[in-house]
C-alpha atoms as a PDB file:
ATOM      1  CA  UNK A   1      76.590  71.107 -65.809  1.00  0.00           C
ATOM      2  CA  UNK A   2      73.976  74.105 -67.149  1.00  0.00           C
ATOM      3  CA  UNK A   3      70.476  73.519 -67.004  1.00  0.00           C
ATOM      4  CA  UNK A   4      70.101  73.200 -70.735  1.00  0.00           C
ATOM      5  CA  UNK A   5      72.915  70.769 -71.300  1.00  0.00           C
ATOM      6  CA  UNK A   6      71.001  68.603 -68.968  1.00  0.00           C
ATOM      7  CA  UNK A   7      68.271  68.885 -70.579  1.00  0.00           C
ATOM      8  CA  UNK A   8      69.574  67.594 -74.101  1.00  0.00           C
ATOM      9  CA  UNK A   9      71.828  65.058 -72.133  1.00  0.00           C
ATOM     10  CA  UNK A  10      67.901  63.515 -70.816  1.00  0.00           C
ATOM     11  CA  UNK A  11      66.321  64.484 -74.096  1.00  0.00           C
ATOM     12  CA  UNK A  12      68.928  62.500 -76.520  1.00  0.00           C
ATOM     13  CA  UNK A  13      69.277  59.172 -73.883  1.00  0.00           C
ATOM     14  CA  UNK A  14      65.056  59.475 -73.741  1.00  0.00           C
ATOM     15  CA  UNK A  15      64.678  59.275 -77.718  1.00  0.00           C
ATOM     16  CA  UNK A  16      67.776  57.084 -78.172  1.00  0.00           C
ATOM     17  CA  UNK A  17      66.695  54.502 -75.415  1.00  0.00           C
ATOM     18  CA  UNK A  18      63.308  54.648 -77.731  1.00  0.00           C
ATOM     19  CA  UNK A  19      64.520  53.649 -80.615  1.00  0.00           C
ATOM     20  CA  UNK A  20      66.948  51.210 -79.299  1.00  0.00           C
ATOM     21  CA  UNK A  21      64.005  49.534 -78.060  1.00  0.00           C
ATOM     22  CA  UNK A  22      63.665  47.488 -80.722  1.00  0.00           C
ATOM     23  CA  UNK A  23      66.636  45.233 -80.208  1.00  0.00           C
ATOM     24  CA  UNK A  24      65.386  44.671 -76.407  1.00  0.00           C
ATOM     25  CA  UNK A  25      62.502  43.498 -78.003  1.00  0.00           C
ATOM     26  CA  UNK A  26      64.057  41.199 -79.827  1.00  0.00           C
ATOM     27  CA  UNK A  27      66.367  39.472 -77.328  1.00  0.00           C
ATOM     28  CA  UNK A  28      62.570  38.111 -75.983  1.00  0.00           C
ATOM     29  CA  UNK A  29      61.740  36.076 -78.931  1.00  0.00           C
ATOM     30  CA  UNK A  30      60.633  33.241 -76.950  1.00  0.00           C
ATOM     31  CA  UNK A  31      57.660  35.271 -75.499  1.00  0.00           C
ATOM     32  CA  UNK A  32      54.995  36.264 -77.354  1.00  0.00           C
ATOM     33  CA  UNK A  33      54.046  39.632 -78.048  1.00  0.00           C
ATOM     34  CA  UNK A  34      51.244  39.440 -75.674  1.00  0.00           C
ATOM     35  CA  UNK A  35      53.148  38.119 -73.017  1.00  0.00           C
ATOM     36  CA  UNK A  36      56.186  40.698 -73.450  1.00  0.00           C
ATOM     37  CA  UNK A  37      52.975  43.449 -73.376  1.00  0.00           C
ATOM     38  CA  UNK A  38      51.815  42.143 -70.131  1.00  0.00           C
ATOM     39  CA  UNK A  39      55.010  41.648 -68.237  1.00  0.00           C
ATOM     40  CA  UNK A  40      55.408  45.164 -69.170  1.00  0.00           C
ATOM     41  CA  UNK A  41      52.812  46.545 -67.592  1.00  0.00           C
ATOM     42  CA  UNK A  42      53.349  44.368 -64.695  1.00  0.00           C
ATOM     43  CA  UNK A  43      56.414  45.289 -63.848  1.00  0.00           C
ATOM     44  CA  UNK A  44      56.071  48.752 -65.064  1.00  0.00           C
ATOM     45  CA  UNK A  45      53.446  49.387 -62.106  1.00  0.00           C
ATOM     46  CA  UNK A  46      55.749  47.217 -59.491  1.00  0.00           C
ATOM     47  CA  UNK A  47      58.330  50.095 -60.586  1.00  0.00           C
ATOM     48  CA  UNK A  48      56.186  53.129 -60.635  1.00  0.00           C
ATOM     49  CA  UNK A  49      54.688  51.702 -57.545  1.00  0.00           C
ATOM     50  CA  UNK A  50      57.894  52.060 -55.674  1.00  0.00           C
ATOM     51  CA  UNK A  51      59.361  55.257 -57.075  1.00  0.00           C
ATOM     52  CA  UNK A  52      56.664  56.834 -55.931  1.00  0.00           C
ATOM     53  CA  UNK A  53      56.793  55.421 -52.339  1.00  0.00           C
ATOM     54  CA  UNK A  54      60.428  56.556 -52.073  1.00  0.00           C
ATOM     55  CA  UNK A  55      59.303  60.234 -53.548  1.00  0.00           C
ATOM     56  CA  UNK A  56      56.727  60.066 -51.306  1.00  0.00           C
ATOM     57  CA  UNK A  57      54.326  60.501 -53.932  1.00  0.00           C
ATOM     58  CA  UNK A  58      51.520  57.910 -53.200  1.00  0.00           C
ATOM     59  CA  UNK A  59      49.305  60.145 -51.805  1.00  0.00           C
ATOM     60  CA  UNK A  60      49.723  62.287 -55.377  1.00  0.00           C
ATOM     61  CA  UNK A  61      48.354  59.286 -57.199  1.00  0.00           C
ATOM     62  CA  UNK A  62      45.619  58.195 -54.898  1.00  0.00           C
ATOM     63  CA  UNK A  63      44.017  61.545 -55.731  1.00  0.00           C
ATOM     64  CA  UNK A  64      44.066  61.745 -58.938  1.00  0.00           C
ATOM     65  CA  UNK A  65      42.491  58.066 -58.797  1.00  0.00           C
ATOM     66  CA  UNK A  66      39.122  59.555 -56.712  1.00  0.00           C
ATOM     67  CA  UNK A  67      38.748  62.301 -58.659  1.00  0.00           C
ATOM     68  CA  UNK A  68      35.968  60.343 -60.808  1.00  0.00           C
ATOM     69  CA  UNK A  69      36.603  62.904 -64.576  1.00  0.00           C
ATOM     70  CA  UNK A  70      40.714  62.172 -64.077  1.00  0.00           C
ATOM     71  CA  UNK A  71      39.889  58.560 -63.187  1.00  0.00           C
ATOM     72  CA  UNK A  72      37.791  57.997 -66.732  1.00  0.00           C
ATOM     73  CA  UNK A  73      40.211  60.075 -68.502  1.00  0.00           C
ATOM     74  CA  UNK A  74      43.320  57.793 -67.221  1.00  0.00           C
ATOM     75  CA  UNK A  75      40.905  54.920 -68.382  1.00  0.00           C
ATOM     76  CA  UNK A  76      40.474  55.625 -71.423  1.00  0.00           C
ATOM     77  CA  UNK A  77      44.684  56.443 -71.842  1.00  0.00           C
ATOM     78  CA  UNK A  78      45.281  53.171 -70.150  1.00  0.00           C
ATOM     79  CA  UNK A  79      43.233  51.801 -73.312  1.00  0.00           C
ATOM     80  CA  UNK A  80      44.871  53.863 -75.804  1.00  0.00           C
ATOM     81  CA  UNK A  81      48.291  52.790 -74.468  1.00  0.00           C
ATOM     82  CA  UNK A  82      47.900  49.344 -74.677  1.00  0.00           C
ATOM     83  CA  UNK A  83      46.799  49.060 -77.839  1.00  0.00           C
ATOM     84  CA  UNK A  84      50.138  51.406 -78.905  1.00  0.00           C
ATOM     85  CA  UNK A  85      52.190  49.283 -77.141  1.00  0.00           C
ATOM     86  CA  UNK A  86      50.760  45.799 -78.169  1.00  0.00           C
ATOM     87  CA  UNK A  87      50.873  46.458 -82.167  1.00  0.00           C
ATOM     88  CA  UNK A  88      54.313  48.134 -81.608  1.00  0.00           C
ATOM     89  CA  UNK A  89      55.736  44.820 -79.494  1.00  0.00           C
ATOM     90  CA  UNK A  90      54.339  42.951 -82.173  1.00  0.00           C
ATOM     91  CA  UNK A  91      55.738  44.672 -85.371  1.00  0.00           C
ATOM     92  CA  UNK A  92      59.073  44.193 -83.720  1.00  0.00           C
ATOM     93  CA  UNK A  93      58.908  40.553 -83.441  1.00  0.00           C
ATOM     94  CA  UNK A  94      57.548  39.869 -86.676  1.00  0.00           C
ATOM     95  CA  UNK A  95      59.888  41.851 -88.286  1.00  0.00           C
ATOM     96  CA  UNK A  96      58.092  45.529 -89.452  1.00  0.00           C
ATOM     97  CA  UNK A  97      59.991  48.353 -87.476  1.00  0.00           C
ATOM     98  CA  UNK A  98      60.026  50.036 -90.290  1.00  0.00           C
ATOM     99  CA  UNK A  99      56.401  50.243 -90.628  1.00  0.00           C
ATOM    100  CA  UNK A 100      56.172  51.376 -86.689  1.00  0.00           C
ATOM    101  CA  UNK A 101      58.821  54.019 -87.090  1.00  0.00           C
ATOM    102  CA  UNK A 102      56.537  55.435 -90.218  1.00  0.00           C
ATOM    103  CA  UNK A 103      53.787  55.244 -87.562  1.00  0.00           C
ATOM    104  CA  UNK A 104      56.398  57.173 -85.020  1.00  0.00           C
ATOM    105  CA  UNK A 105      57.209  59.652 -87.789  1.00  0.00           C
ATOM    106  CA  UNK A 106      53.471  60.662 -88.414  1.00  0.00           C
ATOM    107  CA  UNK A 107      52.435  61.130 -85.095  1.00  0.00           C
ATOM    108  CA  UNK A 108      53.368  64.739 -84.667  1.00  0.00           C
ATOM    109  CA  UNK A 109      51.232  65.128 -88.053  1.00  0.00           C
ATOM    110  CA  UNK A 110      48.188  63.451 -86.344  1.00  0.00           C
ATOM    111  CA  UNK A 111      48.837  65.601 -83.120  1.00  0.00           C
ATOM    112  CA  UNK A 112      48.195  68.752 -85.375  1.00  0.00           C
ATOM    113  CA  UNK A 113      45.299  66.999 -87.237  1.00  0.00           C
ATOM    114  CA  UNK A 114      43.701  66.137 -83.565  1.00  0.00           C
ATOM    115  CA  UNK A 115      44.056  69.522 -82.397  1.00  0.00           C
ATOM    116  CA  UNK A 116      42.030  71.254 -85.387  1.00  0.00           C
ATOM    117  CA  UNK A 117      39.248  68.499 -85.217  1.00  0.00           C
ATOM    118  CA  UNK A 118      39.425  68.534 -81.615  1.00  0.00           C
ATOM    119  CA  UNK A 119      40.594  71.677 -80.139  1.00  0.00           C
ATOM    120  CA  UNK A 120      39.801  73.722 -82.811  1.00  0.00           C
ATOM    121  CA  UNK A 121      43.326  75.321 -83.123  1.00  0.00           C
ATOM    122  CA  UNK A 122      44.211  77.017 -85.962  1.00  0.00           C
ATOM    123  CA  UNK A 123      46.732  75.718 -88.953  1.00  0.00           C
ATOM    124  CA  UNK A 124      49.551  77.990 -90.253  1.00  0.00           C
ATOM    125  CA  UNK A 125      49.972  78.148 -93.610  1.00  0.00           C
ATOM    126  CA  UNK A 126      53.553  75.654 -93.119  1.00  0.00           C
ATOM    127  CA  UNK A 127      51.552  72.984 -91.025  1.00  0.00           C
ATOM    128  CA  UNK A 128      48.785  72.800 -93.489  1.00  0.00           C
ATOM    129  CA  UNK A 129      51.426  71.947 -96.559  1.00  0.00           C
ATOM    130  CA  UNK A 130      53.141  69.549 -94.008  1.00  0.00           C
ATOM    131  CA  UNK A 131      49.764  67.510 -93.682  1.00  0.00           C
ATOM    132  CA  UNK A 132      49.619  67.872 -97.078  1.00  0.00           C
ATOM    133  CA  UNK A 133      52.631  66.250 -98.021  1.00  0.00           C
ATOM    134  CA  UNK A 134      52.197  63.581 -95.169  1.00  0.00           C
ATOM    135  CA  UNK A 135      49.032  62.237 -96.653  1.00  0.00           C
ATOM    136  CA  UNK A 136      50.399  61.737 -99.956  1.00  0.00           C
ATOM    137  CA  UNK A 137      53.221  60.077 -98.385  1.00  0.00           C
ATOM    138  CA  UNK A 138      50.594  57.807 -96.778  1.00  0.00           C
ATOM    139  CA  UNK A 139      48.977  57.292-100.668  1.00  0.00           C
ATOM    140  CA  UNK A 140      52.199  56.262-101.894  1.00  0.00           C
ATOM    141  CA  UNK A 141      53.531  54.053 -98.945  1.00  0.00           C
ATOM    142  CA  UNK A 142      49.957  52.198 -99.429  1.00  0.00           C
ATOM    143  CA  UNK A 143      50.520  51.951-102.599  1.00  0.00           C
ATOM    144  CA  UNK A 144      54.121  50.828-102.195  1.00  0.00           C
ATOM    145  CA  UNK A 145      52.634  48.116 -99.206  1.00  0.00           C
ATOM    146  CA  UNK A 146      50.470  46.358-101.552  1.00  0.00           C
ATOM    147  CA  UNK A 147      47.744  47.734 -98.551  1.00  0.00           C
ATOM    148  CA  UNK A 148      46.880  50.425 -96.370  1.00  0.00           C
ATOM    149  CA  UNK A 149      50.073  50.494 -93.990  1.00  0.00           C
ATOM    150  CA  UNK A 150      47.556  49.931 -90.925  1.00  0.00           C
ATOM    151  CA  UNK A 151      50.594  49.357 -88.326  1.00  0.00           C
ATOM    152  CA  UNK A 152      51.854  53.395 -88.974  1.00  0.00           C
ATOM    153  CA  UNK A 153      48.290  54.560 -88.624  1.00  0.00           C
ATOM    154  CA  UNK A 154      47.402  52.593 -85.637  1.00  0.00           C
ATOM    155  CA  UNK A 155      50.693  53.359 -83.674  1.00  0.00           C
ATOM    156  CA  UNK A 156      50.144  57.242 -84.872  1.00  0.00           C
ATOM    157  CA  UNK A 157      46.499  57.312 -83.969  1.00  0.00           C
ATOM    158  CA  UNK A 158      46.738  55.747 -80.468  1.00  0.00           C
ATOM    159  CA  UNK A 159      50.006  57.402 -79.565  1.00  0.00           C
ATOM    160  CA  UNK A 160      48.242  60.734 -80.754  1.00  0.00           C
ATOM    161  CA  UNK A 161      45.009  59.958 -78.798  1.00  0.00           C
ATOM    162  CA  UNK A 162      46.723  58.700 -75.549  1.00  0.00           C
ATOM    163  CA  UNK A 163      48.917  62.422 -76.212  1.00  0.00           C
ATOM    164  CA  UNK A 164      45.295  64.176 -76.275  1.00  0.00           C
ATOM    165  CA  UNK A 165      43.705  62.697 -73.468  1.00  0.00           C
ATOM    166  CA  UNK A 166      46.943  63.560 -71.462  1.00  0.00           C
ATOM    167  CA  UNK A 167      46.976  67.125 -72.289  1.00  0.00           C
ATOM    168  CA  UNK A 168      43.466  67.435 -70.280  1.00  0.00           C
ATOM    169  CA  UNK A 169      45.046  66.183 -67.172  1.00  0.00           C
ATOM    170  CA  UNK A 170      47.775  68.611 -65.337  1.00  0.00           C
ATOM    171  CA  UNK A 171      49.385  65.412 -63.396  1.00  0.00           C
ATOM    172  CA  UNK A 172      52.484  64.332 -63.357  1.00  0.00           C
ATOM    173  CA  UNK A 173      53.612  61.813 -65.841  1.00  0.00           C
ATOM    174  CA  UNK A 174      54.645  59.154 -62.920  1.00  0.00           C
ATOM    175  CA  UNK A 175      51.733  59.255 -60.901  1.00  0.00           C
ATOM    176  CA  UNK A 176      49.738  59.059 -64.264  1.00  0.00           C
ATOM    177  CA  UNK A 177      51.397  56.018 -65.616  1.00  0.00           C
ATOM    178  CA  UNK A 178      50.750  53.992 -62.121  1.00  0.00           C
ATOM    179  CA  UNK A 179      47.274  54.595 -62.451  1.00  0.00           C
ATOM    180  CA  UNK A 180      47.041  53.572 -66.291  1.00  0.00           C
ATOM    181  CA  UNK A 181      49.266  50.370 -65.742  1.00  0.00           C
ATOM    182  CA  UNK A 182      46.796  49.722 -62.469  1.00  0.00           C
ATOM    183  CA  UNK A 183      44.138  49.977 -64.648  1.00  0.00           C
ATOM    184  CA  UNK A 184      45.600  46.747 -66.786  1.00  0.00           C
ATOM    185  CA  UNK A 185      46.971  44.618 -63.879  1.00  0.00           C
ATOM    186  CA  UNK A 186      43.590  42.479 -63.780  1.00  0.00           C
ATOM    187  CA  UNK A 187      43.630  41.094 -67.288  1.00  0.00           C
ATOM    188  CA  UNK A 188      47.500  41.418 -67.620  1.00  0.00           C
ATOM    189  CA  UNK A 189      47.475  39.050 -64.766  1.00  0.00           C
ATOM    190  CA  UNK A 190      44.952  37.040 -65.617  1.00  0.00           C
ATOM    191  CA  UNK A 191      46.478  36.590 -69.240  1.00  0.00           C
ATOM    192  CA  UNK A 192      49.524  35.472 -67.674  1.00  0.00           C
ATOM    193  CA  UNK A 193      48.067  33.131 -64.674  1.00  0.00           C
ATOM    194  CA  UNK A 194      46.129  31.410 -68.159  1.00  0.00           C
ATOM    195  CA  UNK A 195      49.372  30.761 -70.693  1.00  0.00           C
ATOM    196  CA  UNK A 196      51.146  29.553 -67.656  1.00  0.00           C
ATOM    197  CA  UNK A 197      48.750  27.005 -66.873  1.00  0.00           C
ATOM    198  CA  UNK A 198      48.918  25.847 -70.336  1.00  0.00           C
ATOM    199  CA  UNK A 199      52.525  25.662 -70.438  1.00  0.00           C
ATOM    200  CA  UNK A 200      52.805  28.248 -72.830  1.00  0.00           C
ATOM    201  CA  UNK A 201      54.706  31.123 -71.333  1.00  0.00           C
ATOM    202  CA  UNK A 202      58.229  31.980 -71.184  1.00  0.00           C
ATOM    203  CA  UNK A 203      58.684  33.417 -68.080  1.00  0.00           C
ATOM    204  CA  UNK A 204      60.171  31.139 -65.614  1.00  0.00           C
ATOM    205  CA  UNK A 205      61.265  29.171 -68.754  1.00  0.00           C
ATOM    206  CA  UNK A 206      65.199  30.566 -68.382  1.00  0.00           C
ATOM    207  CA  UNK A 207      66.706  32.970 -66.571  1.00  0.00           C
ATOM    208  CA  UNK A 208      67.353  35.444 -69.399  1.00  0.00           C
ATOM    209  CA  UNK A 209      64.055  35.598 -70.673  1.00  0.00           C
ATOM    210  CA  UNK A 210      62.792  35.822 -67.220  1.00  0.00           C
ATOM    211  CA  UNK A 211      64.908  38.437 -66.193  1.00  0.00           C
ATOM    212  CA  UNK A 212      64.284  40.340 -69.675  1.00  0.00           C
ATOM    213  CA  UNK A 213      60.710  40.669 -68.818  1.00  0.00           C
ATOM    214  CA  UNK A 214      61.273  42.173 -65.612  1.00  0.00           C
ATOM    215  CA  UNK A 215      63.726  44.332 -66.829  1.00  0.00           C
ATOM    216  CA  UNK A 216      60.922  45.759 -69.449  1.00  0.00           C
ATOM    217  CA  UNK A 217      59.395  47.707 -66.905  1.00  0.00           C
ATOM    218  CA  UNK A 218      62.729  49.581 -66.240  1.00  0.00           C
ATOM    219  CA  UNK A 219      62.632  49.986 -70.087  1.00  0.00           C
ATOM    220  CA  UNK A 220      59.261  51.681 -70.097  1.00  0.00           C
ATOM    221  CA  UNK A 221      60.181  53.906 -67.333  1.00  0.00           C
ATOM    222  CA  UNK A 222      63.403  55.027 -67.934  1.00  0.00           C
ATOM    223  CA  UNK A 223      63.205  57.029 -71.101  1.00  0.00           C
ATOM    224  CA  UNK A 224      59.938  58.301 -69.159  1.00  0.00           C
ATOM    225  CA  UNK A 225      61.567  59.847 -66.353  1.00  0.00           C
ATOM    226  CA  UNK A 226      64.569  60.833 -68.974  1.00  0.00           C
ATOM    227  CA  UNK A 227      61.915  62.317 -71.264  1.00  0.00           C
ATOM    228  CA  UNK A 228      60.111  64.279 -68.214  1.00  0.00           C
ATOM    229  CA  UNK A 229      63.781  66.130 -67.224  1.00  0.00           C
ATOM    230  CA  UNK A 230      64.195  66.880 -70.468  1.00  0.00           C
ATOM    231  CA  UNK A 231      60.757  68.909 -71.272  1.00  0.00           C
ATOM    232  CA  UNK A 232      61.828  70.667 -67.658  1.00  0.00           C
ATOM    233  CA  UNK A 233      65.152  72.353 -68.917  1.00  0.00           C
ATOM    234  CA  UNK A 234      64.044  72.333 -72.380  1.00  0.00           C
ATOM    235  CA  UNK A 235      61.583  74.384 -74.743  1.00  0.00           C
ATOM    236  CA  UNK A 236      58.945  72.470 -76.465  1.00  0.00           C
ATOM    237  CA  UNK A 237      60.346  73.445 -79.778  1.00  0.00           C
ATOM    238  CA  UNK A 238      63.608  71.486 -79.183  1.00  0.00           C
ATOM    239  CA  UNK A 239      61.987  68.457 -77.618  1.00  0.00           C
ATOM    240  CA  UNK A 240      59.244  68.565 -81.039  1.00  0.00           C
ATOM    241  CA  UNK A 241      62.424  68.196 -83.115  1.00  0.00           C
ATOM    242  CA  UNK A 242      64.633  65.695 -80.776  1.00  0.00           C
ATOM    243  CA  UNK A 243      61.732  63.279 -81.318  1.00  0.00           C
ATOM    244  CA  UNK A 244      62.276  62.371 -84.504  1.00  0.00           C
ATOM    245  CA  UNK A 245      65.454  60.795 -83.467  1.00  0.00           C
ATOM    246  CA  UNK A 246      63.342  57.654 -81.984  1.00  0.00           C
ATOM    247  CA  UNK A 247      61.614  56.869 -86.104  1.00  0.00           C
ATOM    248  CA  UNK A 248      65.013  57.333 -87.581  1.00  0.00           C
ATOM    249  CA  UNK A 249      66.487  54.531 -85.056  1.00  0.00           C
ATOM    250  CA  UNK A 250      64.200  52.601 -85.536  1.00  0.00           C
ATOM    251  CA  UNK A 251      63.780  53.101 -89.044  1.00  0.00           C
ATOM    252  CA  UNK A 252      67.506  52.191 -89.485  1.00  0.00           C
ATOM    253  CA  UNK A 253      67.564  48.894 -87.446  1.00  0.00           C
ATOM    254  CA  UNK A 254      64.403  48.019 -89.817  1.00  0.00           C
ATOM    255  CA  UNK A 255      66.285  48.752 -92.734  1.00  0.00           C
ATOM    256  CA  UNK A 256      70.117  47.335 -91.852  1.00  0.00           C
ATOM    257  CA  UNK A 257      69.546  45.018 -88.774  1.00  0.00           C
ATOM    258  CA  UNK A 258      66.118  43.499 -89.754  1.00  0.00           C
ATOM    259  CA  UNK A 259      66.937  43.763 -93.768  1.00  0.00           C
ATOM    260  CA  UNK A 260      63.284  44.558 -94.331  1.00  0.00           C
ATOM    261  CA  UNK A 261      62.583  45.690 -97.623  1.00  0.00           C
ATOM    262  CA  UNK A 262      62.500  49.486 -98.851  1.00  0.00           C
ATOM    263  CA  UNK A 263      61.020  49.783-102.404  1.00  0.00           C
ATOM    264  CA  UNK A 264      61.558  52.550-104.503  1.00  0.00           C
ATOM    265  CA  UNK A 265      57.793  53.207-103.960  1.00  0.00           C
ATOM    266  CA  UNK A 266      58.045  52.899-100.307  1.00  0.00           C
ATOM    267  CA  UNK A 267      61.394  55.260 -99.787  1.00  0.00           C
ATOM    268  CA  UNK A 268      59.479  58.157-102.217  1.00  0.00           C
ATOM    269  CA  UNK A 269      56.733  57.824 -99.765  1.00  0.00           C
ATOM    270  CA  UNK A 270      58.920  58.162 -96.407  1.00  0.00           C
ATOM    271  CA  UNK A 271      60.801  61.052 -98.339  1.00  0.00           C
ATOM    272  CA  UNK A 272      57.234  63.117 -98.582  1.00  0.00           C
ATOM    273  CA  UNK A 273      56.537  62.157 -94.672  1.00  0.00           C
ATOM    274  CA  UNK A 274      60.320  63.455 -94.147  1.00  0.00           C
ATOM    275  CA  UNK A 275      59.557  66.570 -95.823  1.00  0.00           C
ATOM    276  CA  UNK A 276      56.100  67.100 -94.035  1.00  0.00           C
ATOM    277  CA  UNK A 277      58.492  66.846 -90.705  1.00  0.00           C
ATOM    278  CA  UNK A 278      61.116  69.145 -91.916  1.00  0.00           C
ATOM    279  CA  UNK A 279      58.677  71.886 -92.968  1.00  0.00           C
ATOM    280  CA  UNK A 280      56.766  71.231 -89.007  1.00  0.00           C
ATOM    281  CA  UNK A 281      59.667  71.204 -87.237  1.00  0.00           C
ATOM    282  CA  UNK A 282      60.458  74.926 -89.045  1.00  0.00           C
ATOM    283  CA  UNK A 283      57.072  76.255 -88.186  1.00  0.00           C
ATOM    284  CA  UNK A 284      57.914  74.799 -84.147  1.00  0.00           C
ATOM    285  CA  UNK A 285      60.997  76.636 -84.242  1.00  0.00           C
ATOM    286  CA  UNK A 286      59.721  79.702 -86.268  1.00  0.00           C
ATOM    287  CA  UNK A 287      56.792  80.309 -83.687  1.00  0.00           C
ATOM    288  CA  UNK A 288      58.813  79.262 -80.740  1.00  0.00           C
ATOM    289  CA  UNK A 289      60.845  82.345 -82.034  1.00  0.00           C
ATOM    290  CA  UNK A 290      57.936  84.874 -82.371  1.00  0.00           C
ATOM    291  CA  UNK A 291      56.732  83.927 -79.210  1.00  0.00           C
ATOM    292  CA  UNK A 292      59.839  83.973 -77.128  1.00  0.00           C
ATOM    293  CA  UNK A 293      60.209  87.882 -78.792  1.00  0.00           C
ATOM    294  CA  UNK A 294      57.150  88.472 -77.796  1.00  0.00           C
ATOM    295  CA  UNK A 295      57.410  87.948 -73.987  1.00  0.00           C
ATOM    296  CA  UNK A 296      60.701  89.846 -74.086  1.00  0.00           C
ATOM    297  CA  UNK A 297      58.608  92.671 -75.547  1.00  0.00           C
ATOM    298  CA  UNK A 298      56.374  93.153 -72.678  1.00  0.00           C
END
């Protein structure tokens, strides 16, 4: 098999395992979204833990883990990446995927807003229309919402944050998630230790719930690892646009598995977001063009 057929092989069972997700989610109904979240990290770090014992990587992640700036930067992900994956749990079991792929679709928009506020990049003249068009997307799906649709913007702005605080660190995505998920064994434990004192956790409660929640660490990590092979044999351009297959999964189950509802209002507002995408994922490939040319010039 070529490199690059590998590569989209990884890259389509990363983004499809993604937004599949949802349905794993939903075959734990008996836990709570808090208790799914920190079974998930749990077992996520029992995981990472022993991948990288059999890579022989443990002495990778112990330093990263004393070098004090990496340690504070992992920190603060570890933060950012709870909070992404406790509203998304949540939206799941209460019924608003649709709402967390919108929050899925706009986070490429937020990555480009982060990096001029941030990292003072530039805006071509495409990405600057795309933002555009995404924030009057965002008017109208408020408007269509009744509200401001706080679980998109949440999931976008933590997802975009956590991507941020990553791109300062040149570690390897493994290594890095064992340290975040360290970071939030002590209260995911303790959260657990307290609702199963008061009788009101589900693991242990059933053998398929129990073995669900284990199995959510091999759901974090898979698509991780899948995702990682993927941006090795791929360019960034193709992996930018293969990412928008996880919202539209998503999006879908919301829509014909959940039977959420999709307004007029609300589908006019996800058709400017879908736009805003279309016209970023041109510029990606247009400048992934120019600069590919480029190199072969020199």
């Amino acid at each position: 098999m070529s490199r690059s057929k590998a590569g989209y092989l990884l890259g389509l069972g990363a983004y499809i395992t993604w937004g599949l997700l949802p349905f794993y989610w939903k075959l734990i109904s008996q836990a709570s979204a808090f208790e799914i979240l920190a079974h998930r990290g749990v077992w996520a770090l029992v995981l990472c833990t022993g991948l990288l014992a059999t890579r022989k990587q443990l002495g990778n992640a112990f330093a990263i883990l004393r070098n004090k700036r990496s340690a504070v930067i992992l920190f603060a992900a570890a933060g950012f990446l709870t909070a992404n994956w406790g509203v998304y749990i949540w939206s799941v079991t209460v019924n608003r995927v649709v709402e967390a792929a919108l929050g899925y679709y706009i986070t490429p928009l937020i990555a480009v807003c982060f990096g001029v506020l941030m990292l003072k990049e530039k805006l071509r003249r495409l990405q600057w229309i795309s933002v555009a068009l995404a924030a009057i997307g965002v008017i109208i799906l408020t408007v269509g919402y009744g509200s401001l649709p706080w679980i998109a913007l949440v999931l976008a702005v933590t997802w975009g944050m956590y991507g941020l605080l990553k791109k300062t660190l040149n570690a390897g995505a493994l290594e890095t998630l064992s340290i975040e998920t360290l970071f939030t064994l002590t209260p995911n434990f303790i959260y657990l230790m307290l609702i199963e004192s008061q009788g009101r956790a589900a693991f242990g409660h059933g053998w398929a719930t129990t073995l669900l929640l284990i199995f959510g660490g091999g759901a974090t990590i898979a698509p991780l690892l899948m995702w990682n092979g993927a941006v090795l044999r791929l360019p960034l351009s193709v992996i930018g646009l293969l990412q928008y297959l996880t919202p539209t999964i998503m999006f879908f189950i919301g829509i014909y598995a959940n039977h959420e509802d999709m307004s007029v209002t609300k589908l006019f507002g996800f058709m400017f977001i879908w736009s805003a995408l279309i016209l970023l994922g041109t510029d990606a490939v247009k400048n992934s063009r120019k600069s590919s040319a480029a190199v072969e010039d020199l």
